[in-house]
PDB file of N, CA and C in Angstrom:
ATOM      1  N   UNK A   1     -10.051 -44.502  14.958  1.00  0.00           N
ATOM      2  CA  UNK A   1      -9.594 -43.868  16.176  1.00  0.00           C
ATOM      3  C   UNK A   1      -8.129 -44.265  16.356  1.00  0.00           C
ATOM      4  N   UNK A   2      -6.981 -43.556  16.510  1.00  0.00           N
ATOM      5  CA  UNK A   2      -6.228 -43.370  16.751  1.00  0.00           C
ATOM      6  C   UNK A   2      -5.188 -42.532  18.101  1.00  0.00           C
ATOM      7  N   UNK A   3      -4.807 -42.732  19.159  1.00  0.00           N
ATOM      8  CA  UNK A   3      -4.162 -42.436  19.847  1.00  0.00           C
ATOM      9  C   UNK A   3      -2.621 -42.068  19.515  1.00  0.00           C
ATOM     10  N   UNK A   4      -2.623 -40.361  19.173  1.00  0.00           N
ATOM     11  CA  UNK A   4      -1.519 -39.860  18.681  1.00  0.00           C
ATOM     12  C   UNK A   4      -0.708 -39.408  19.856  1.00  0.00           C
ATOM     13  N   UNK A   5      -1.461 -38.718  20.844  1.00  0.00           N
ATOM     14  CA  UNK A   5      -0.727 -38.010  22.216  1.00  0.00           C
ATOM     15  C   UNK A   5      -0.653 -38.670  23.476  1.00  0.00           C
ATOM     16  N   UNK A   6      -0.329 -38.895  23.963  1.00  0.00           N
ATOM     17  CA  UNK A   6      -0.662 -39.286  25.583  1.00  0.00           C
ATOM     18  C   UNK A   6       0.645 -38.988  26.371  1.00  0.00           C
ATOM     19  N   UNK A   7       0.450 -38.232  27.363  1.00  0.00           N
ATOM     20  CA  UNK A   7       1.542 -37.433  28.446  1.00  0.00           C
ATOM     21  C   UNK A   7       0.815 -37.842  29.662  1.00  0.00           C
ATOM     22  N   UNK A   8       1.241 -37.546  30.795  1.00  0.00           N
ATOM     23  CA  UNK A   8       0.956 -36.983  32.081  1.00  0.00           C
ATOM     24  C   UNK A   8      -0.275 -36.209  32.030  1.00  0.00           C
ATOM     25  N   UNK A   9      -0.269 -35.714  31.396  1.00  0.00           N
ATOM     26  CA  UNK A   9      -1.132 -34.297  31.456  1.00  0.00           C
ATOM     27  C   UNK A   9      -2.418 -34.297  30.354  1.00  0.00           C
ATOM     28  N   UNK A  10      -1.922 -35.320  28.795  1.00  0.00           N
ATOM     29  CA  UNK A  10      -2.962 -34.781  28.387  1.00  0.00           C
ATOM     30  C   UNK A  10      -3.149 -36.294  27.184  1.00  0.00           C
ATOM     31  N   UNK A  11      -4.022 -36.277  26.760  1.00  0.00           N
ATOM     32  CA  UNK A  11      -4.422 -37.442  25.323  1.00  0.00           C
ATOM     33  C   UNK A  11      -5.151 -36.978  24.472  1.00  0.00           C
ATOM     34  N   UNK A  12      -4.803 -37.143  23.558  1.00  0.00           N
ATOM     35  CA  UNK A  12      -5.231 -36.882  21.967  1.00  0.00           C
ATOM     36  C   UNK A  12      -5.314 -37.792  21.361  1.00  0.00           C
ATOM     37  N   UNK A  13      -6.535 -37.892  20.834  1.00  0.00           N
ATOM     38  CA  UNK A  13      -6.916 -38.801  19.837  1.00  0.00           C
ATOM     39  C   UNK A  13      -7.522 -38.766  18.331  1.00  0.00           C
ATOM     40  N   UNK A  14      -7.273 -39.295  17.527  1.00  0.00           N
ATOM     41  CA  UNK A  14      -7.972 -38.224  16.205  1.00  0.00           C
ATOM     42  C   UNK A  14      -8.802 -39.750  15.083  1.00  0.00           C
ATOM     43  N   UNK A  15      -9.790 -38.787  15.345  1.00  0.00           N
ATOM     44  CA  UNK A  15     -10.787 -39.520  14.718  1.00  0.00           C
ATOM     45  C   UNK A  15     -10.759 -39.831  13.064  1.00  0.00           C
ATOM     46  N   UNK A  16     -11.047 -40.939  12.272  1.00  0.00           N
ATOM     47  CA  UNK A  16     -10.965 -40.258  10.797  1.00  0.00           C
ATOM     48  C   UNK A  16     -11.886 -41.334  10.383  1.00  0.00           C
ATOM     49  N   UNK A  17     -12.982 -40.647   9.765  1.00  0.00           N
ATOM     50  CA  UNK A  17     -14.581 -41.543   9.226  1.00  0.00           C
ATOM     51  C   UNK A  17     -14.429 -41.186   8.019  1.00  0.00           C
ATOM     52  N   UNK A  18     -14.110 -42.248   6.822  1.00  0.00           N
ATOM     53  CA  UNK A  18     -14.071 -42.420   5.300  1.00  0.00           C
ATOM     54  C   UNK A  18     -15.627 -42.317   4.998  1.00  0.00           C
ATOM     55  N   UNK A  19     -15.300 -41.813   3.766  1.00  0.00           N
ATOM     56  CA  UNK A  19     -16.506 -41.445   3.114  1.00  0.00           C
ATOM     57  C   UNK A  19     -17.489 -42.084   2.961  1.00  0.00           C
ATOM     58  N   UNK A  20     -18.804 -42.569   3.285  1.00  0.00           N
ATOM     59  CA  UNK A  20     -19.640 -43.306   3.311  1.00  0.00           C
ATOM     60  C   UNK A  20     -19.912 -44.271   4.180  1.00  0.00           C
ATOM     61  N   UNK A  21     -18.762 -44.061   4.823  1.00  0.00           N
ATOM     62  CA  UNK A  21     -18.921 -45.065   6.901  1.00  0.00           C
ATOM     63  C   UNK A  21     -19.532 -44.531   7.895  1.00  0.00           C
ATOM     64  N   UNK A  22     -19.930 -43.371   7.835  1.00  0.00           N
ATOM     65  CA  UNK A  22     -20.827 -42.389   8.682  1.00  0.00           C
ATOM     66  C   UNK A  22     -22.395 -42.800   8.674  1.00  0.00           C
ATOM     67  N   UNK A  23     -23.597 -42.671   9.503  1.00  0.00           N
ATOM     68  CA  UNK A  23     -24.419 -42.560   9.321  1.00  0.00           C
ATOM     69  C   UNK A  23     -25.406 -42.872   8.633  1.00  0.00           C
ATOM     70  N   UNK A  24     -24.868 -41.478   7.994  1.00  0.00           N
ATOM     71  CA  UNK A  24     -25.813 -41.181   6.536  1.00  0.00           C
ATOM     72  C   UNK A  24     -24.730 -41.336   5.393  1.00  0.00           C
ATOM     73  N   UNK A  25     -26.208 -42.255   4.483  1.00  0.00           N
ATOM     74  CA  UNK A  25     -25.299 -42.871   3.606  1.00  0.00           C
ATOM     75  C   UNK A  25     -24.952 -42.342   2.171  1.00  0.00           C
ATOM     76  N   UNK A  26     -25.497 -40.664   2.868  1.00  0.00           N
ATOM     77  CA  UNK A  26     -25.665 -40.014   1.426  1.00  0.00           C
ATOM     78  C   UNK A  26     -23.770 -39.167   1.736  1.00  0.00           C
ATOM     79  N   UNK A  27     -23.317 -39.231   2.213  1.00  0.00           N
ATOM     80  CA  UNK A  27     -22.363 -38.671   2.556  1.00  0.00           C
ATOM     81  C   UNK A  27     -20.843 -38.856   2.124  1.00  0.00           C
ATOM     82  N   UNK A  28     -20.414 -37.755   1.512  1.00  0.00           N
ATOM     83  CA  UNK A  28     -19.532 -38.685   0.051  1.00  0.00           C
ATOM     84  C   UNK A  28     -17.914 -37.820   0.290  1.00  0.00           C
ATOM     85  N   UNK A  29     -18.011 -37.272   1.583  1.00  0.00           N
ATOM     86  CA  UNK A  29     -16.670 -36.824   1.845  1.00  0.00           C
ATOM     87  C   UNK A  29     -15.823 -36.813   3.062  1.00  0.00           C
ATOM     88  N   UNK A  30     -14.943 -37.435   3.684  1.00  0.00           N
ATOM     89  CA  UNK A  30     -14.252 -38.012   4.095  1.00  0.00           C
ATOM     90  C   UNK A  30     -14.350 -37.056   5.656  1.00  0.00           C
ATOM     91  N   UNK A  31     -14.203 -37.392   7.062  1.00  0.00           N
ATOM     92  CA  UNK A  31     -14.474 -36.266   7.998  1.00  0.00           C
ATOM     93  C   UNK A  31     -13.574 -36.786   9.105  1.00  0.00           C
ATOM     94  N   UNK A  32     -13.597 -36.058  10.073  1.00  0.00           N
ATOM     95  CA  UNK A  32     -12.395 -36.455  11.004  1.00  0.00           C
ATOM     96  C   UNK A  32     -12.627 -35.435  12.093  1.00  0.00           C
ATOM     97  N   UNK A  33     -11.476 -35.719  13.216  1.00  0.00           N
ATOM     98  CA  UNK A  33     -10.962 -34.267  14.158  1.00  0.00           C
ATOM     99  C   UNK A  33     -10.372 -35.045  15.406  1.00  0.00           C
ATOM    100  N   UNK A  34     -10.458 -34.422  16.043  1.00  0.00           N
ATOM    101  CA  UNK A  34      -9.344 -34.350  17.370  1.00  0.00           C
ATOM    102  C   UNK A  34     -10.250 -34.865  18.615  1.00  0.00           C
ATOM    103  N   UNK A  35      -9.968 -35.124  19.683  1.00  0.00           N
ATOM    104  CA  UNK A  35     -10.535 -35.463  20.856  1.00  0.00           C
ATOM    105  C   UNK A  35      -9.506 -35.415  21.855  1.00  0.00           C
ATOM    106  N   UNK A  36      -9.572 -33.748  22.835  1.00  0.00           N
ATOM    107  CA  UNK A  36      -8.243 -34.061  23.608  1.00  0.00           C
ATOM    108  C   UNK A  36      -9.210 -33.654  25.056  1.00  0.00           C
ATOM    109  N   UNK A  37      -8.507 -34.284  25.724  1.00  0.00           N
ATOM    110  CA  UNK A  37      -8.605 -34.647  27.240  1.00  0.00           C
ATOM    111  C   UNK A  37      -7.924 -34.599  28.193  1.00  0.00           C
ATOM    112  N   UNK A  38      -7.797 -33.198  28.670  1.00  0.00           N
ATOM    113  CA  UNK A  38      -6.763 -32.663  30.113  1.00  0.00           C
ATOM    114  C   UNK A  38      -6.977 -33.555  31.154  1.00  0.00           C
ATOM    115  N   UNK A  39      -5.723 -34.407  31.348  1.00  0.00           N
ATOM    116  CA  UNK A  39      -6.232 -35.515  32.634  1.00  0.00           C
ATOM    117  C   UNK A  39      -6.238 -34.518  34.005  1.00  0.00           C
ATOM    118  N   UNK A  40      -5.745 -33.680  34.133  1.00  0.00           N
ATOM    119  CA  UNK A  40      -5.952 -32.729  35.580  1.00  0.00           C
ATOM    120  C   UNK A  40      -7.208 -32.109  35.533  1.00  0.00           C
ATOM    121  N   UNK A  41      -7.589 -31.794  34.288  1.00  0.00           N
ATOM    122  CA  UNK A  41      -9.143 -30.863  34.727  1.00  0.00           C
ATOM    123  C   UNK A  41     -10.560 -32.014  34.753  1.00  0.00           C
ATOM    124  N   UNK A  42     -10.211 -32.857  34.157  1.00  0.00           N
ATOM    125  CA  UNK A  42     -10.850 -33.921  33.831  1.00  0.00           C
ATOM    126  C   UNK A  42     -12.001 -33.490  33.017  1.00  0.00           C
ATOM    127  N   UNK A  43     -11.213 -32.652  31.537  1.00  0.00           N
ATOM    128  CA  UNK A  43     -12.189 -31.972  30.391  1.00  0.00           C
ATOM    129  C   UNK A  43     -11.681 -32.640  29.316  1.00  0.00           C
ATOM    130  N   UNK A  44     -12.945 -32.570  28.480  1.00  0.00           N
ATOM    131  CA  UNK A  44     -12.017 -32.797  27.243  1.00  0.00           C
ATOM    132  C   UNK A  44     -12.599 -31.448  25.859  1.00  0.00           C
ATOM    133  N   UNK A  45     -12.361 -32.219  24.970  1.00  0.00           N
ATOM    134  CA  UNK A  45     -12.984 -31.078  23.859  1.00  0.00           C
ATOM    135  C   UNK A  45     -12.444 -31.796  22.348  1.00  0.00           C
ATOM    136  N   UNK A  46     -14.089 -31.824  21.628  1.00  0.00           N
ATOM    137  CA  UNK A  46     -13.612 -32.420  20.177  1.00  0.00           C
ATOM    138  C   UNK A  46     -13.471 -31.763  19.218  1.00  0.00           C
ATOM    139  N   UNK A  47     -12.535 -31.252  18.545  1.00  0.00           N
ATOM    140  CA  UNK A  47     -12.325 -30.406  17.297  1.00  0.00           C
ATOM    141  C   UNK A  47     -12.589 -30.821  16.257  1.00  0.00           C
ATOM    142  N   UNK A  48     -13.064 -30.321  15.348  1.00  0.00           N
ATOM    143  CA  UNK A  48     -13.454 -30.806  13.649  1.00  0.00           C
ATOM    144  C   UNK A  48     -13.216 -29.628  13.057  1.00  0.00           C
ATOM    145  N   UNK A  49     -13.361 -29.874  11.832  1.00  0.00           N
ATOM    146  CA  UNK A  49     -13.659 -28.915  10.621  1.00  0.00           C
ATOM    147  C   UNK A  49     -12.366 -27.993  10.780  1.00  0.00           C
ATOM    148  N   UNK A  50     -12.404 -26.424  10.904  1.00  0.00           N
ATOM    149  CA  UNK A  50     -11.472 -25.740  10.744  1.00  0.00           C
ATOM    150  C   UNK A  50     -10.316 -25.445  11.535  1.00  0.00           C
ATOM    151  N   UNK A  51     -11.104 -25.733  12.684  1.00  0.00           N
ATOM    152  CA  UNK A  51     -10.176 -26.244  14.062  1.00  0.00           C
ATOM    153  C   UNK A  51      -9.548 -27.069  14.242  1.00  0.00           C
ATOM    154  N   UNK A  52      -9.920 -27.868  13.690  1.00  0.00           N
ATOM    155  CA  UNK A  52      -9.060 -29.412  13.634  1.00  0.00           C
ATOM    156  C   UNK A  52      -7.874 -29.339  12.959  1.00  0.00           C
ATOM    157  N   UNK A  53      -8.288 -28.646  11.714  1.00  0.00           N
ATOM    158  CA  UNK A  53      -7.120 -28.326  11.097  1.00  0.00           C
ATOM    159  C   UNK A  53      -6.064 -27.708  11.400  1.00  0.00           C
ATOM    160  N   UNK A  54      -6.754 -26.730  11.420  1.00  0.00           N
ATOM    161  CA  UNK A  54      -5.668 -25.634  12.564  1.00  0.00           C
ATOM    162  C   UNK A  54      -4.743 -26.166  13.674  1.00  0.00           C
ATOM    163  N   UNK A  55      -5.301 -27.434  14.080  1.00  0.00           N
ATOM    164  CA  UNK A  55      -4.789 -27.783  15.596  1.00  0.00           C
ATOM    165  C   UNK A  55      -3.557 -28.496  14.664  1.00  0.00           C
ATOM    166  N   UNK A  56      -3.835 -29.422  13.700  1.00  0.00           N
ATOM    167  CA  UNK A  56      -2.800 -30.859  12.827  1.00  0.00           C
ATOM    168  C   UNK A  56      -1.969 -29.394  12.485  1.00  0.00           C
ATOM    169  N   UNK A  57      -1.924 -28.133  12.004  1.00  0.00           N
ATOM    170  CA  UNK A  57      -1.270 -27.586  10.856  1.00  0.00           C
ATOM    171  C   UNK A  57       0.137 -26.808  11.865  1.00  0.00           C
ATOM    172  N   UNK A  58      -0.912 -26.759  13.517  1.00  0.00           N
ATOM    173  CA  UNK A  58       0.349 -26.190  14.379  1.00  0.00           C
ATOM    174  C   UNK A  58       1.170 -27.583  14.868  1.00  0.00           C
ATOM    175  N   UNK A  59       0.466 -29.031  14.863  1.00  0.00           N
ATOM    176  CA  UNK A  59       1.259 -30.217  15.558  1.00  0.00           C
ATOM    177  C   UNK A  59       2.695 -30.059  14.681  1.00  0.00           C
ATOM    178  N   UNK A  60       1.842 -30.192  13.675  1.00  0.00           N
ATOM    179  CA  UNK A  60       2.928 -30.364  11.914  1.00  0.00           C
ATOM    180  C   UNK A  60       4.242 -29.371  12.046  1.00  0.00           C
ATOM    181  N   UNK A  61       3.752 -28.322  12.392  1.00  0.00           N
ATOM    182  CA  UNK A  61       4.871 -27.337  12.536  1.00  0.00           C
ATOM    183  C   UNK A  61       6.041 -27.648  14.092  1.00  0.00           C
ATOM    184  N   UNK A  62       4.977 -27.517  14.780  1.00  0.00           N
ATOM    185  CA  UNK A  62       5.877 -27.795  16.290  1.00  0.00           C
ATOM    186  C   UNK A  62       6.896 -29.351  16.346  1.00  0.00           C
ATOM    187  N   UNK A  63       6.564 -30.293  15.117  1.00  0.00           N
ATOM    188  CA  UNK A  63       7.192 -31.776  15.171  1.00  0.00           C
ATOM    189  C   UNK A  63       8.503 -31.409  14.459  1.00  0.00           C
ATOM    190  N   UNK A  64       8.270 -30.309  13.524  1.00  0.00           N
ATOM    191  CA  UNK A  64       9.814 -30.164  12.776  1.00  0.00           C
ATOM    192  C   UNK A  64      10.807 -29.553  13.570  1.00  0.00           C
ATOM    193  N   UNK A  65      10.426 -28.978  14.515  1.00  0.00           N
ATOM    194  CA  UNK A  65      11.787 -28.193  15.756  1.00  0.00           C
ATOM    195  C   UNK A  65      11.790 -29.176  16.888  1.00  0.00           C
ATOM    196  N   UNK A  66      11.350 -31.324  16.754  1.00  0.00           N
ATOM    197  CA  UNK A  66      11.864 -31.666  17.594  1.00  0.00           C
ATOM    198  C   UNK A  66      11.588 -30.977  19.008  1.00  0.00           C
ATOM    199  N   UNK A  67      10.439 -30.630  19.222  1.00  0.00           N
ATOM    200  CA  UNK A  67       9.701 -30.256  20.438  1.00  0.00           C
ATOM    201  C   UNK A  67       9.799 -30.826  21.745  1.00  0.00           C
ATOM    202  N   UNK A  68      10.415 -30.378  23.031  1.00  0.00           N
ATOM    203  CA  UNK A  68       9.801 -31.348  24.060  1.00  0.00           C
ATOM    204  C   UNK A  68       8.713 -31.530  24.660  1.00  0.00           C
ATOM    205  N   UNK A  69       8.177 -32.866  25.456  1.00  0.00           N
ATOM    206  CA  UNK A  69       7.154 -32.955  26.407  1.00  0.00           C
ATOM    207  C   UNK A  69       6.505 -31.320  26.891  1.00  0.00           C
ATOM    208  N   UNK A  70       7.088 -30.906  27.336  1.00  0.00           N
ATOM    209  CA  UNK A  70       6.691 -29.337  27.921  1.00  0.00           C
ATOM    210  C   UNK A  70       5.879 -29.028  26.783  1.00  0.00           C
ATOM    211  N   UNK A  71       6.709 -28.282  25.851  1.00  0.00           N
ATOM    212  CA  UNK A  71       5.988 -27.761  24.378  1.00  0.00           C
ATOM    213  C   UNK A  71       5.308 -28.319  24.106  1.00  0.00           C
ATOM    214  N   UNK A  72       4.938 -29.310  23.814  1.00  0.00           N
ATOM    215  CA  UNK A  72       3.926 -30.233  23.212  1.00  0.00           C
ATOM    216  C   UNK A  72       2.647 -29.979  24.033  1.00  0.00           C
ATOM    217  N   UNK A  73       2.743 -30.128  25.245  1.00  0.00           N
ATOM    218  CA  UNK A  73       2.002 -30.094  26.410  1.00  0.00           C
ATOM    219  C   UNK A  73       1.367 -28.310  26.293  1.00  0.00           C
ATOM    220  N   UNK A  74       2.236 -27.211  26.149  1.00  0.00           N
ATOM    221  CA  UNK A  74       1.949 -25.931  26.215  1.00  0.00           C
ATOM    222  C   UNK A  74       0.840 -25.871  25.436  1.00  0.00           C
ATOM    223  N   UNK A  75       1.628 -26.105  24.193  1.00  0.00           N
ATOM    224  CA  UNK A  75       0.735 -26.065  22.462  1.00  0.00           C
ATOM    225  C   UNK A  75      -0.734 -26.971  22.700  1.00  0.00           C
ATOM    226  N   UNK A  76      -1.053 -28.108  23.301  1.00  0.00           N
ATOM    227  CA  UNK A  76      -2.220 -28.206  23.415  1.00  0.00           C
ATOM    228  C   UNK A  76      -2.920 -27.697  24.771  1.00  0.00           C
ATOM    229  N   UNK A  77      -2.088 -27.165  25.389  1.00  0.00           N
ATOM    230  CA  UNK A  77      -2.981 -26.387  26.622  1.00  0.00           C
ATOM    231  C   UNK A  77      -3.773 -25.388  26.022  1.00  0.00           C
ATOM    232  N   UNK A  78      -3.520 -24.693  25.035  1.00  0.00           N
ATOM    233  CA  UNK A  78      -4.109 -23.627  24.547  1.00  0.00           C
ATOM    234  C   UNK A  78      -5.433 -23.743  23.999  1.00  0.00           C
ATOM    235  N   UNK A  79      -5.846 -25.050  23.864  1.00  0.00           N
ATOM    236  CA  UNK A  79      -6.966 -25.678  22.940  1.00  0.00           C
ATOM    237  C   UNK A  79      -7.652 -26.305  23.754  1.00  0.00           C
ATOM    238  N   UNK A  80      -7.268 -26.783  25.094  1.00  0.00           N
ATOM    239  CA  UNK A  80      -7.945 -27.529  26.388  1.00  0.00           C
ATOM    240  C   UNK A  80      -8.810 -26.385  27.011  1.00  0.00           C
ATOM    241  N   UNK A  81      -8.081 -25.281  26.910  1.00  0.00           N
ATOM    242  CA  UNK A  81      -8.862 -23.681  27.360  1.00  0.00           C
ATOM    243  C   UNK A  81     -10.051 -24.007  26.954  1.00  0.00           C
ATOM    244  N   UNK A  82     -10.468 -24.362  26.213  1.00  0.00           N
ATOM    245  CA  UNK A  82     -11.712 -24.347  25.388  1.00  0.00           C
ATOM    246  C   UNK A  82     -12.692 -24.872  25.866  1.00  0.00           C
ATOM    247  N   UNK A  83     -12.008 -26.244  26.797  1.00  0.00           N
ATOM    248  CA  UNK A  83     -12.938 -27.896  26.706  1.00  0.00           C
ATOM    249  C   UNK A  83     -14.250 -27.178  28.081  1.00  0.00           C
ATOM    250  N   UNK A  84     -15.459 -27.718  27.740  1.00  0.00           N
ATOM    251  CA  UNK A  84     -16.427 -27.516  29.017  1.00  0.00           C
ATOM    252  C   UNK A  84     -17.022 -29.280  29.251  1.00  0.00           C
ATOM    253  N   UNK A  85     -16.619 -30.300  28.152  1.00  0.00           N
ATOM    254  CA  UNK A  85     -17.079 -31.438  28.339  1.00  0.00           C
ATOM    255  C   UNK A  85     -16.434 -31.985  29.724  1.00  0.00           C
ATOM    256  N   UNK A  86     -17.266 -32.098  30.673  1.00  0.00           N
ATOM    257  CA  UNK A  86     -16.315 -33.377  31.800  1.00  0.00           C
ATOM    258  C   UNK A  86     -16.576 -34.582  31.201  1.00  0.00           C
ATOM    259  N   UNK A  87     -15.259 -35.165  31.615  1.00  0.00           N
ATOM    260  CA  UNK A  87     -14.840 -36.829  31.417  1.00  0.00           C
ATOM    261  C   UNK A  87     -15.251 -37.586  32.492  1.00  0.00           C
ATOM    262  N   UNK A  88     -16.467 -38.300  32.009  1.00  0.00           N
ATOM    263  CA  UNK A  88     -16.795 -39.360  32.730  1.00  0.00           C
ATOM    264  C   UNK A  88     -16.274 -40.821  32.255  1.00  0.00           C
ATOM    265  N   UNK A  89     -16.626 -41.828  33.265  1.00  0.00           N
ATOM    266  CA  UNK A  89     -16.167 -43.055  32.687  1.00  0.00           C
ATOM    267  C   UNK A  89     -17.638 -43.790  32.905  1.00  0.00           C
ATOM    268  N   UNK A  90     -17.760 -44.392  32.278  1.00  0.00           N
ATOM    269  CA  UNK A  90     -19.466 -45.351  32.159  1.00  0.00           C
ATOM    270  C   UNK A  90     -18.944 -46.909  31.457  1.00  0.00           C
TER     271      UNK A  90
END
C-alpha cells in the first residue's frame, strides 16, 4: 500500500500484491489497483484490472505536462463519478 495522491479533495492509494502473497497460494501473477476516496462525498472506489490501468496510463500522461492541483483533482473526479462505497471509519 502506497499513498500516491492526497489533496483537499481527494486520496489515492495503490495497492500492489506480488505473486504468491495473496490468499491463494496457487496464484502466480502479480495484481494491484487503485483505491480513491473523495473526501467531500465521503466515497471511495477500488479499481483493478483494466481500469486501473487505464487510470496509471492517464496519471502517466497528465505528470508529463507538469499538471496543477486543479487538473490532477479534475482527472480523478472523473473516476470518483463511479464510487457508491461510503467511507466509514471503524
Amino acid at each position: 500500500m502506497n499513498m500516491v495522491y492526497n489533496s483537499d479533495s481527494f486520496v489515492v492509494v495503490r495497492f500492489e500484491v506480488a505473486a504468491g502473497d495473496g490468499p491463494d497460494p496457487v496464484q502466480t501473477s502479480a495484481r494491484g489497483g487503485f483505491e480513491i476516496v473523495d473526501k467531500f462525498a465521503g466515497k471511495g472506489i477500488y479499481l483493478e484490472g483494466a481500469l486501473a490501468e487505464r487510470f496509471h496510463e492517464g496519471v502517466q500522461a497528465l505528470a508529463r505536462n507538469d499538471p496543477t492541483p486543479e487538473q490532477i483533482d479534475d482527472y480523478i473526479s472523473g473516476y470518483t463519478q463511479l464510487a457508491q462505497q461510503t467511507v466509514t471509519l471503524h
